[in-house]
N, C-alpha and C. Protein backbone atom coordinates (compact mmCIF):
# COMPACT_ATOMS: atom_id res chain seq x y z
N UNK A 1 107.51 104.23 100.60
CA UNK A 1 107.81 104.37 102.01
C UNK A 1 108.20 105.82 102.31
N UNK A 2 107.97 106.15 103.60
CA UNK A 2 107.93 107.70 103.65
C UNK A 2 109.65 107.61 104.61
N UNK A 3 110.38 108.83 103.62
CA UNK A 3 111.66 108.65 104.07
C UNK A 3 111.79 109.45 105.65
N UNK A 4 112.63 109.07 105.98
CA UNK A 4 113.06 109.68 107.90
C UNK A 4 112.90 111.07 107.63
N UNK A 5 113.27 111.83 106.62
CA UNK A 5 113.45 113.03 106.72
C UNK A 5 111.66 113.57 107.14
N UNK A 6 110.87 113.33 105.83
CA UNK A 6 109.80 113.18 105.99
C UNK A 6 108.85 112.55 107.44
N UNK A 7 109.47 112.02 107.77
CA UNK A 7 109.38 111.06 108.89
C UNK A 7 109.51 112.23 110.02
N UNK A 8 110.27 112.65 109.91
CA UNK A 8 111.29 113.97 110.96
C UNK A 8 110.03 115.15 111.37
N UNK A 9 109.48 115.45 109.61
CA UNK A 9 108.87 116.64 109.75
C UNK A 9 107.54 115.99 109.93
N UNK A 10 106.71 115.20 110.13
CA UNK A 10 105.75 114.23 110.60
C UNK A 10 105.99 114.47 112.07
N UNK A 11 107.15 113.88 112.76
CA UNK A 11 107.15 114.01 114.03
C UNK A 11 107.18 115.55 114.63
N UNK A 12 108.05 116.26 114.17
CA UNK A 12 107.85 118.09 114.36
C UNK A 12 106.31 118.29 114.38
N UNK A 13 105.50 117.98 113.30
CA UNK A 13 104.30 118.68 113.44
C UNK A 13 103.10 117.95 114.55
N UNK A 14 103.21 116.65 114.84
CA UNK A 14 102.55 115.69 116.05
C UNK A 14 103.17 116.46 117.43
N UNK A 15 104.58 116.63 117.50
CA UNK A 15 105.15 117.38 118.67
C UNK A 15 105.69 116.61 119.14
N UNK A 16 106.25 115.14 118.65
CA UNK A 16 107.23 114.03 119.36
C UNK A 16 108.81 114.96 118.65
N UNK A 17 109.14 114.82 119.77
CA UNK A 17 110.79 115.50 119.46
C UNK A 17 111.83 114.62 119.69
N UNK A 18 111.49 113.55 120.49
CA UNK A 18 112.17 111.93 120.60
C UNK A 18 112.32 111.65 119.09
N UNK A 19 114.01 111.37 119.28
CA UNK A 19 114.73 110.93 117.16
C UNK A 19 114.70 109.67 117.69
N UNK A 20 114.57 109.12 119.14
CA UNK A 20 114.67 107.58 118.96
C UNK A 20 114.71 106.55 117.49
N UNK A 21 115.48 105.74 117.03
CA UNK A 21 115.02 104.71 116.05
C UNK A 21 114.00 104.11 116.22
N UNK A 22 113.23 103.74 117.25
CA UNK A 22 112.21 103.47 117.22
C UNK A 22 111.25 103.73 116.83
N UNK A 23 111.20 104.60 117.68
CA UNK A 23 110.02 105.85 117.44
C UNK A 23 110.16 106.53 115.92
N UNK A 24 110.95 106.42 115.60
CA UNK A 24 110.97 107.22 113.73
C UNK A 24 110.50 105.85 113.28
N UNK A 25 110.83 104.51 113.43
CA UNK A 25 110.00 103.84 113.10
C UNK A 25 108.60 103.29 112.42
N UNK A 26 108.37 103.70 114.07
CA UNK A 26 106.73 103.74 113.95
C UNK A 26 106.04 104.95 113.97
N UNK A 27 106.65 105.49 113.35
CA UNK A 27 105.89 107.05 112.51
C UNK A 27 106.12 106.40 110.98
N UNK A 28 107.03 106.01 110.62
CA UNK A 28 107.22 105.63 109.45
C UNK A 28 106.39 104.59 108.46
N UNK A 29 106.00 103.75 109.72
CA UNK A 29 105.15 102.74 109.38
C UNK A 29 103.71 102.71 109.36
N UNK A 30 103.37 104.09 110.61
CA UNK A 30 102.05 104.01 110.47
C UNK A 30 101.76 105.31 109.42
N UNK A 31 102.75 106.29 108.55
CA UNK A 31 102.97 107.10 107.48
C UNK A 31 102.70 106.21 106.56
N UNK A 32 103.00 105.40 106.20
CA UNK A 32 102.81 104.03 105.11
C UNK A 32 101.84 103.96 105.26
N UNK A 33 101.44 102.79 105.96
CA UNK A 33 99.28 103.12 106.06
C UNK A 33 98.57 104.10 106.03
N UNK A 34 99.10 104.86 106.52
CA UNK A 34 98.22 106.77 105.96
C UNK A 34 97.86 106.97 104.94
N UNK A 35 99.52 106.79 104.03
CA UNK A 35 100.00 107.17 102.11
C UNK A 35 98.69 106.07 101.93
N UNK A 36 98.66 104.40 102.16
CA UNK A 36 97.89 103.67 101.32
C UNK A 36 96.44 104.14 101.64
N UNK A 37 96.20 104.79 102.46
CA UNK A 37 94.62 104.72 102.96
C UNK A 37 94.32 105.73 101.53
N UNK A 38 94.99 107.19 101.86
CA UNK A 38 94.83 108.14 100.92
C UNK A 38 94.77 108.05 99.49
N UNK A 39 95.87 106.87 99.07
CA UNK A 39 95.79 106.67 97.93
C UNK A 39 94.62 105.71 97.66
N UNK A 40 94.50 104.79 98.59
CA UNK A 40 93.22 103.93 98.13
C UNK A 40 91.94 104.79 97.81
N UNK A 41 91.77 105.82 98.61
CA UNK A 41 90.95 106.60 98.58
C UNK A 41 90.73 108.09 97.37
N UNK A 42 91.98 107.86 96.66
CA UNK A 42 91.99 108.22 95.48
C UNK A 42 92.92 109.63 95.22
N UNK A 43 93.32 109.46 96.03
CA UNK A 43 94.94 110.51 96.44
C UNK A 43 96.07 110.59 95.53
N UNK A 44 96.15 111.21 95.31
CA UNK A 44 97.46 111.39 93.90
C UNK A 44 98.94 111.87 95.37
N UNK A 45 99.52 110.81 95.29
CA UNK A 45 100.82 111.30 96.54
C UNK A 45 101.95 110.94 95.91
N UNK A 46 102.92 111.51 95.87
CA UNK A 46 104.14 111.37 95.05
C UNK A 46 105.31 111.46 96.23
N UNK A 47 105.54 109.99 97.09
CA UNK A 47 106.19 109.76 97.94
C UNK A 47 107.87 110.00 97.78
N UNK A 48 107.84 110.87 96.54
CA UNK A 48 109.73 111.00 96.49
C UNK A 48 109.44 112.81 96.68
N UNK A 49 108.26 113.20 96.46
CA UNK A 49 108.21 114.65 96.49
C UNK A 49 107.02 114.91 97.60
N UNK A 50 106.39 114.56 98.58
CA UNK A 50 105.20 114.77 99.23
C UNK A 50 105.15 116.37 99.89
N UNK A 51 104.26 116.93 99.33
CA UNK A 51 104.13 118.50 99.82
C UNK A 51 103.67 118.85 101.29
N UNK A 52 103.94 119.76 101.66
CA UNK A 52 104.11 119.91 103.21
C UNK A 52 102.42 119.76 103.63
N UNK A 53 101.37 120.22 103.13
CA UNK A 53 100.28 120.10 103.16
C UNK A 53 99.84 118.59 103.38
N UNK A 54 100.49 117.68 102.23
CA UNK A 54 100.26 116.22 102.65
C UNK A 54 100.60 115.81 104.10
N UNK A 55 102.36 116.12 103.81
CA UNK A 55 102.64 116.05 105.41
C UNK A 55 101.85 116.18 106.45
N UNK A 56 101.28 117.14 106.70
CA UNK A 56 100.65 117.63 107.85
C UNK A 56 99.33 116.96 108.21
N UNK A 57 98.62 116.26 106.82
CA UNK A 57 97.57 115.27 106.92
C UNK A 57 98.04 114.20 107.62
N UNK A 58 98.65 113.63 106.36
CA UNK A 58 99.53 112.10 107.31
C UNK A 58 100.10 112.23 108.61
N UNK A 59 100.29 113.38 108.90
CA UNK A 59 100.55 113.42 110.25
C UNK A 59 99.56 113.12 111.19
N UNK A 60 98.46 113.63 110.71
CA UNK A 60 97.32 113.90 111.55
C UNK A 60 96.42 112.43 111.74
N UNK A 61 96.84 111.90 110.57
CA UNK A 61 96.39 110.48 110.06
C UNK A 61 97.37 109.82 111.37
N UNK A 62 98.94 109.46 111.36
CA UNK A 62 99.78 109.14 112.22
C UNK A 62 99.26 109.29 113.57
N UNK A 63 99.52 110.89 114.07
CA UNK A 63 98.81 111.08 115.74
C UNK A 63 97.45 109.86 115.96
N UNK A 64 96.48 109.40 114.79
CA UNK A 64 95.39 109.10 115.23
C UNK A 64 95.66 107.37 115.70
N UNK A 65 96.22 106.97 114.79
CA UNK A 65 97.24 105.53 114.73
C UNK A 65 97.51 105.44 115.99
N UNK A 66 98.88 106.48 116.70
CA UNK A 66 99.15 106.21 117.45
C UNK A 66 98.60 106.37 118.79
N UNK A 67 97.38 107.32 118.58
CA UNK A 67 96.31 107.57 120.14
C UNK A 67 95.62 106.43 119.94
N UNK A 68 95.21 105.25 119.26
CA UNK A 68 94.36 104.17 119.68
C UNK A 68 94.46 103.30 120.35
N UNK A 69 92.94 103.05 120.95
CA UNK A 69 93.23 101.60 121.86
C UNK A 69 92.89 100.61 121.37
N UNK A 70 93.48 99.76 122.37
CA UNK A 70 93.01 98.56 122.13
C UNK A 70 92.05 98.06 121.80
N UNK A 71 91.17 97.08 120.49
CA UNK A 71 90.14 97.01 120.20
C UNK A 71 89.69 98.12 119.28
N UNK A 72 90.35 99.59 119.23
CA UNK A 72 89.91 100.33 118.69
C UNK A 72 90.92 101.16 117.79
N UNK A 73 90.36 101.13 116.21
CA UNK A 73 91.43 101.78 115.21
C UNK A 73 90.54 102.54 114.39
N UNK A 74 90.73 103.76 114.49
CA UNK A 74 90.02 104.83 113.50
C UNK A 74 90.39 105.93 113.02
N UNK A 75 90.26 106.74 112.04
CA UNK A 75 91.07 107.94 111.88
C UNK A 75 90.44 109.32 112.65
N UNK A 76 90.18 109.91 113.18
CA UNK A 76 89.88 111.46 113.60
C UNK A 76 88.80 111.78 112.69
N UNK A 77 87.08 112.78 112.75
CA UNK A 77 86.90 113.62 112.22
C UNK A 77 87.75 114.47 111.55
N UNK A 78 88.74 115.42 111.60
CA UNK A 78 90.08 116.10 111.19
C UNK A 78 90.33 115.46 110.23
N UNK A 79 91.11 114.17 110.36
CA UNK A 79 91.72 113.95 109.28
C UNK A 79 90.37 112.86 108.39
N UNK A 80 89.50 112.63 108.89
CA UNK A 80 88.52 112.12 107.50
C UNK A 80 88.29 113.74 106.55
N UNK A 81 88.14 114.47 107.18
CA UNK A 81 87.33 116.23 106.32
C UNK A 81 88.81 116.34 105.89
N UNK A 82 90.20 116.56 106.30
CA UNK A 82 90.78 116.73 105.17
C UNK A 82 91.40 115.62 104.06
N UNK A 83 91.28 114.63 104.54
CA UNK A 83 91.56 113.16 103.72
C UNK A 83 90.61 113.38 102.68
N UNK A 84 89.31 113.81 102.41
CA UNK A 84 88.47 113.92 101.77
C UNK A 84 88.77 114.38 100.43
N UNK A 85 89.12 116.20 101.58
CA UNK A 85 89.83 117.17 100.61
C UNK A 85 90.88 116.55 99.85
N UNK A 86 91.77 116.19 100.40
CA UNK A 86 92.87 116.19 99.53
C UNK A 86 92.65 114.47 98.10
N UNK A 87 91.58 113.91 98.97
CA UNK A 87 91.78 112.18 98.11
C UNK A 87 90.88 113.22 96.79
N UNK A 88 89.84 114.31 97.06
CA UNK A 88 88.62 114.92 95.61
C UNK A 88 89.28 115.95 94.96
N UNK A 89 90.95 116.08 95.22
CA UNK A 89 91.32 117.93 94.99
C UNK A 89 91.31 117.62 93.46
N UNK A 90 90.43 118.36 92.87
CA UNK A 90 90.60 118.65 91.44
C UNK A 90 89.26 117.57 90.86
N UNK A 91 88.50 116.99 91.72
CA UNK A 91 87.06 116.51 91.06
C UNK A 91 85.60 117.34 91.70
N UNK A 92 86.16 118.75 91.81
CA UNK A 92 84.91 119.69 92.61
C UNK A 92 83.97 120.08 90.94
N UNK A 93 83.48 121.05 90.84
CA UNK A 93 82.74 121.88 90.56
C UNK A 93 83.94 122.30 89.15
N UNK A 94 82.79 122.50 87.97
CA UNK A 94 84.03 123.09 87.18
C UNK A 94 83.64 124.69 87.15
N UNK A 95 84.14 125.77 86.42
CA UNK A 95 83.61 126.92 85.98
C UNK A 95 82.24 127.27 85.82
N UNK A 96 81.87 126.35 85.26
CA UNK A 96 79.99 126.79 84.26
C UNK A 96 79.10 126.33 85.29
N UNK A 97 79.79 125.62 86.59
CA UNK A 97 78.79 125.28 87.79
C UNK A 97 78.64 123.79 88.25
């Protein structure tokens, strides 16, 4: 589970500045489904240490959560190209080509 603090700097980078309990909430929760998407998708995330770079995905993952409508749930172009990046970092290309 992604802690409030984390939670905090999730909301800083979306631009919600509301600490409501609520609202840290449901950043928190739809941060959880982010972490599992990424990891399902083959993401190495280390939810007691998550690097600000992750952050800023799951965030982006989060904003998309929370702009959907009704009938409709998807993640962003944005965050599929860097979800990508970050689920392949370290299965690219080696040295010799």
């Amino acid at each position: 589970m992604i802690s409030n603090d984390d939670a905090l700097k999730i909301m800083k980078s979306i631009g919600i500045t509301d600490t409501d309990e609520d609202i840290v909430f449901q950043v928190c929760s739809k941060a959880a489904v982010v972490v599992n998407a990424l990891v399902s998708g083959g993401a190495k995330i280390d939810e007691s240490n998550i690097s600000d770079n992750e952050l800023y995905i799951i965030g982006i993952g989060v904003n998309d959560l929370l702009n959907n409508t009704a009938g409709s749930t998807g993640f962003s172009p944005a965050f599929n190209i860097l979800a990508t990046q970050l689920c392949t970092r370290g299965k690219g290309l080696t040295s010799d080509g």
